[in-house]
Every structure is written in structure tokens, then in C-alpha cells.
Protein backbone atom coordinates (compact mmCIF):
# COMPACT_ATOMS: atom_id res chain seq x y z
CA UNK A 1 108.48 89.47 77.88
CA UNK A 2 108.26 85.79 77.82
CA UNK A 3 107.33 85.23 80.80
CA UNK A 4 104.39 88.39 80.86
CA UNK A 5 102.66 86.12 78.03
CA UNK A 6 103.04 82.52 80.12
CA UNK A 7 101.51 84.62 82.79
CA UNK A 8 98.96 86.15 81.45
CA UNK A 9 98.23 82.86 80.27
CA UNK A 10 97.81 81.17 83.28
CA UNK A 11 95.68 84.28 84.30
CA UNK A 12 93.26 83.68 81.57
CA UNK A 13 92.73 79.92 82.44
CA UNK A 14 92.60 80.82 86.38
CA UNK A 15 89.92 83.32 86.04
CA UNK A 16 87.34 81.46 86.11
CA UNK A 17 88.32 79.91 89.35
CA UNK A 18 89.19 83.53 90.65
CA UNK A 19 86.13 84.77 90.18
CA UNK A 20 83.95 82.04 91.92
CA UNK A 21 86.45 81.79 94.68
CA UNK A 22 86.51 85.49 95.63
CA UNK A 23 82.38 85.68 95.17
CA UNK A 24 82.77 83.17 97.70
CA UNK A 25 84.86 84.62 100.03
CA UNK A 26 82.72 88.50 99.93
CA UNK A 27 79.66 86.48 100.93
CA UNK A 28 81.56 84.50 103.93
CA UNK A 29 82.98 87.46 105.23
CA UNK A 30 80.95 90.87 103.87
CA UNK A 31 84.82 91.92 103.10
CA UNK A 32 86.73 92.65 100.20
CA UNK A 33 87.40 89.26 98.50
CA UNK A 34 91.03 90.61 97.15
CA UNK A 35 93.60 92.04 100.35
CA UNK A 36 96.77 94.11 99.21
CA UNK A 37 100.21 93.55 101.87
CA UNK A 38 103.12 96.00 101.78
CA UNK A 39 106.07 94.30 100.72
CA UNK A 40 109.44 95.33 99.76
CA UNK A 41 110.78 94.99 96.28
CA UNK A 42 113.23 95.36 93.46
CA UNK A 43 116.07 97.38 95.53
CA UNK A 44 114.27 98.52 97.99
CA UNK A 45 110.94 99.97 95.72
CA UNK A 46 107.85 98.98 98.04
CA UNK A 47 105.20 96.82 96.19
CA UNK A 48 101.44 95.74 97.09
CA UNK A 49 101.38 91.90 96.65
CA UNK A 50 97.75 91.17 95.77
CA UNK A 51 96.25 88.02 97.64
CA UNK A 52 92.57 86.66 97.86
CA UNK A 53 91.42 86.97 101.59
CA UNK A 54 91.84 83.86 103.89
CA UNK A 55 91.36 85.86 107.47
CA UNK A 56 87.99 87.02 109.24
CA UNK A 57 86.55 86.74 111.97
CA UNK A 58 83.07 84.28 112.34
CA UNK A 59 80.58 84.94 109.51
CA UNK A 60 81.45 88.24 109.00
CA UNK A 61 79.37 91.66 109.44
CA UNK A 62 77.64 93.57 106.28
CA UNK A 63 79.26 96.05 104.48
CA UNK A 64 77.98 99.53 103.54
CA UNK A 65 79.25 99.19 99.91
CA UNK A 66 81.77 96.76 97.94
CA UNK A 67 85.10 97.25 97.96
CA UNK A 68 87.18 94.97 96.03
CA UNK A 69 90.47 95.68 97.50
CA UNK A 70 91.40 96.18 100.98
CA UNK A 71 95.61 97.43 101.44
CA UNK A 72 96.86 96.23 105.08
CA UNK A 73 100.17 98.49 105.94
CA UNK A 74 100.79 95.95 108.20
CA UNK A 75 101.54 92.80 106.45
CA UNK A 76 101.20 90.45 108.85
CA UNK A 77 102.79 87.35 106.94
CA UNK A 78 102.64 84.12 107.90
CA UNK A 79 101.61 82.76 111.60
CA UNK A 80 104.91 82.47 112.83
CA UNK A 81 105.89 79.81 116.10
CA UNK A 82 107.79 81.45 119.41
CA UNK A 83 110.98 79.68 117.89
CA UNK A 84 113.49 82.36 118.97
CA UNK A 85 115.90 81.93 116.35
CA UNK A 86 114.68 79.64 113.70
CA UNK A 87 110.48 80.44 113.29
CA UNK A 88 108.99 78.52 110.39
CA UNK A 89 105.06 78.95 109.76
CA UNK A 90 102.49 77.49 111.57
CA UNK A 91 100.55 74.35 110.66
CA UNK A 92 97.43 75.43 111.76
CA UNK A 93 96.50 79.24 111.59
CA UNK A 94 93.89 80.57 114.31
CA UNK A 95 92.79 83.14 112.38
CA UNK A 96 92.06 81.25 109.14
CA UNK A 97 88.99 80.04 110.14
CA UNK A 98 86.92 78.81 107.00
CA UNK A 99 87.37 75.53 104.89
CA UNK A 100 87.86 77.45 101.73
CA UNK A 101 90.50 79.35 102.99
CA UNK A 102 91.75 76.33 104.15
CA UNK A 103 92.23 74.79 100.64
CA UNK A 104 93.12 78.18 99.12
CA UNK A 105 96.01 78.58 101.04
CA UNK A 106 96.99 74.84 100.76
CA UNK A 107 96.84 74.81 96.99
CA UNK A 108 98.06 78.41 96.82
CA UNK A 109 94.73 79.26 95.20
CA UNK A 110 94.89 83.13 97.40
CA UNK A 111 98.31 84.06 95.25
CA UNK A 112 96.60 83.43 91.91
CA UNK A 113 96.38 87.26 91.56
CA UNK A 114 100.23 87.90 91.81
CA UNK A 115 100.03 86.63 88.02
CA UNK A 116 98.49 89.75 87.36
CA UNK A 117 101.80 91.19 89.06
CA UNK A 118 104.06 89.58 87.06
CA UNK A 119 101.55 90.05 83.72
CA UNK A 120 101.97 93.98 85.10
CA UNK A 121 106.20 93.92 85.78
CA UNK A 122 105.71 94.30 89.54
CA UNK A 123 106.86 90.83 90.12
CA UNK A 124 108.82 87.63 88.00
CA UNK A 125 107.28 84.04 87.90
CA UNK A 126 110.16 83.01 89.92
CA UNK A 127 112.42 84.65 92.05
CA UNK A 128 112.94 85.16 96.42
CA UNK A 129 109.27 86.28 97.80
CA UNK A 130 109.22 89.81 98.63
CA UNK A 131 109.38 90.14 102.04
CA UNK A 132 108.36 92.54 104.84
CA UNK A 133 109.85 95.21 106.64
CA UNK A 134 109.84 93.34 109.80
CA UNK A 135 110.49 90.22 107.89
CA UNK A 136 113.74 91.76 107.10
CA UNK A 137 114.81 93.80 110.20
CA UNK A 138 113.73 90.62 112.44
CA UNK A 139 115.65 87.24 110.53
CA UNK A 140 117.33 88.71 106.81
CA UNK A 141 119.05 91.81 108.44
CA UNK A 142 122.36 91.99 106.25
CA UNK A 143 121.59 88.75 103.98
CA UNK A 144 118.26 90.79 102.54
CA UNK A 145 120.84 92.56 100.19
CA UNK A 146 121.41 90.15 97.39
CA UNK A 147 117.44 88.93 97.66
CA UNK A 148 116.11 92.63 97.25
CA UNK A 149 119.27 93.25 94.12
CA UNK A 150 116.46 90.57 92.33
CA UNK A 151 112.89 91.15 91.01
CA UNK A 152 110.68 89.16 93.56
CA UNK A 153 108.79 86.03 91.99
CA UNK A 154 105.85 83.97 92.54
CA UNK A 155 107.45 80.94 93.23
CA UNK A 156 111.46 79.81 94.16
CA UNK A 157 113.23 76.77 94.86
CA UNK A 158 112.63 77.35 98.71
CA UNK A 159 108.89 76.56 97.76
CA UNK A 160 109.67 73.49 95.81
CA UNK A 161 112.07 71.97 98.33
CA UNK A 162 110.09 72.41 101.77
CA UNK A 163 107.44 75.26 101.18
CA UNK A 164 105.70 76.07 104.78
CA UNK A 165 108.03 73.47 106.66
CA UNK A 166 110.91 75.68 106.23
CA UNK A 167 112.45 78.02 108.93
CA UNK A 168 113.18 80.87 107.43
CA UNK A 169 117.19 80.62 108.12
CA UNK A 170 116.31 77.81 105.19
CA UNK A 171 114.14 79.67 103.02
CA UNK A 172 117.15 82.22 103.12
CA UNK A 173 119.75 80.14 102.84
CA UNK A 174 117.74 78.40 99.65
CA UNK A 175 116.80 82.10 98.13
CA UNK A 176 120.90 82.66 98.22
CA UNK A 177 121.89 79.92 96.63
CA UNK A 178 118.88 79.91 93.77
CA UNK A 179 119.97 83.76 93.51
CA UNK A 180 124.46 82.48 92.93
CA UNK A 181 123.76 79.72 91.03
CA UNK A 182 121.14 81.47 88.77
CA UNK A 183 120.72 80.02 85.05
CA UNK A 184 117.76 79.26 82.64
CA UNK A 185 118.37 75.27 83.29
CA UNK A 186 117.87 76.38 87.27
CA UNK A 187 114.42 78.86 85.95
CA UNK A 188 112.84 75.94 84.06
CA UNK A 189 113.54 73.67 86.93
CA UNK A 190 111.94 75.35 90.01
CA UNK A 191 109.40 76.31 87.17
CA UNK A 192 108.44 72.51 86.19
CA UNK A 193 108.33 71.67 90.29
CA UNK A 194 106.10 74.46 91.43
CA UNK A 195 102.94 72.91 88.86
CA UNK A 196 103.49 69.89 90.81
CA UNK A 197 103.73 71.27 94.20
CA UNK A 198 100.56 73.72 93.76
CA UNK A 199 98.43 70.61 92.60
CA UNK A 200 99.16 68.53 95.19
CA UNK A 201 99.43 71.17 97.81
CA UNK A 202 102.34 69.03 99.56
CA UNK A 203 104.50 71.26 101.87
CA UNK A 204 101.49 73.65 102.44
CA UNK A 205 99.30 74.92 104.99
């Protein structure tokens, strides 16, 4: 419960920002501001993890009518490098092609939604990411077991110790050992590092 209130919270003070940000981003593209991935959750339980939109293509077409929320079934994820083994993201993104989107995804300004998720149950404040399908099937495989026994969170220590520099054979490795060696002193840590990380966007692109 405690952490529903520090959420909703930080909800009420980002909603200003929210709502200029995704007026912003309809009028750029002509597309729903807010985009909906399929992830999967708690044991298995598929969730929709909310996210402002940071991909379209040049200035974007008109619309017939608002719509507010677009679901993808394919998730897509992160821009991943021909690594064969060891991916990590990509520094630069071809298909993020605004400034805005830019700096949203930098200062993790596009997952300011999710607090609604955790506000809601669907997610914690920190906790492994929920990942994809193909996320799983393609690097997790049997080590997804113990991360999807776990409510997903908004931020984890793989975020605070490397964020998008990571492979993900680290960010797994890191979710594993946040998820054996979990404890409130552990919580409030990775909780005090991710303000810092999100202001100064280090780690991020």
C-alpha cells in the first residue's frame, strides 16, 4: 500500500509535465500520444506497460479522430545491436526521430505513466522490467523463472548500475541477484539511485 500512495504521488506532481508532453507528441505525429506494449508479468499473467510515444515516421499524417491509446502486440523493445550473444541497446535509435523523444527517453520522461501501473497493482516501483515474449524465448530462456515469480517494477538495480549500456546477460545477471539478495535496505537503495539517475539521464539513450 505504501508504495500505491508514493506513487500516486509522484503521479500527481508529474502530471503536469504528462500532459504538455503528450499534447506535444499528438501534434508531431497525428498519433496517439500514450502506446500500450504486451509484456509478460507476475507468473506468467500478460500486462500492457503504458509508455508515451517516442516512434513515427516524419511529421506524421492526420488522424480521423483521437485516440489516446494505441496497444502494439508486438512489443518491439529496445533497438537491439547484431551482437549474437550479448545485444545491449542501441545508442542511437533510427526510428526515434524527434528531439523530444530524444530527451523523453533519455530522462525516462515516456515511462512516467507506468506510475499509474503501480498506483493500479499492475506493476511495483521497483522490481526486474517485465519483459517480452521474445525477450524471453531469445536471451532469459530458463533464467526468466525467478524474474517472472516477482511483480515487475519501474525501476531495478540493473537501471542504477549501467541502464542502456548493459547487455542483457548483465541486466539478467543484476535482476537475479537484486531478486536473492532482496531486503528493504536493498528497496530503499535502488529507490534513492533511480531519482538521481532519471535527473541526470546518465546511462540513457
Amino acid at each position: 500500500m505504501g508504495e500505491r500512495i508514493i506513487a500516486g504521488i509522484l503521479l500527481a506532481i508529474a502530471s503536469p509535465l504528462l500532459l504538455v508532453v503528450s499534447s506535444v507528441i499528438w501534434v508531431l505525429s497525428r498519433r496517439s500520444p500514450f502506446v500500450a506494449h504486451r509484456r509478460v508479468g507476475h507468473r506468467g499473467r500478460p500486462i500492457w506497460v503504458i509508455k508515451l510515444r517516442t516512434m513515427w515516421e516524419g511529421k506524421g499524417t492526420s488522424v480521423r479522430r483521437f485516440q489516446l491509446l494505441e496497444r502494439l502486440e508486438d512489443a518491439g523493445g529496445d533497438a537491439i545491436s547484431q551482437l549474437p550473444l550479448n545485444p545491449r541497446k542501441l545508442p542511437t535509435d533510427p526510428r526515434v526521430t524527434s528531439r523530444l523523444a530524444r530527451i523523453c527517453r533519455k530522462y525516462s520522461i515516456d515511462e512516467l505513466p507506468q506510475l499509474w501501473q503501480v498506483v493500479s497493482g499492475d506493476l511495483a516501483l521497483i522490481g526486474p522490467r517485465p519483459l517480452t515474449a521474445e525477450e524471453i524465448e531469445t536471451y532469459y530462456r530458463e533464467t526468466a523463472a525467478p524474474l517472472l515469480s516477482v511483480k515487475p517494477g519501474l525501476s531495478g538495480l540493473w537501471q542504477v548500475k549501467g541502464r542502456s549500456r548493459l547487455t542483457y546477460r548483465q541486466r539478467c545477471r543484476l535482476d537475479l541477484f537484486m531478486i536473492r539478495k532482496w531486503s528493504l535496505g536493498l528497496y530503499a537503495r535502488i529507490l534513492a539511485a533511480t531519482i538521481p539517475g532519471v535527473l541526470t539521464g546518465r546511462n540513457a539513450w
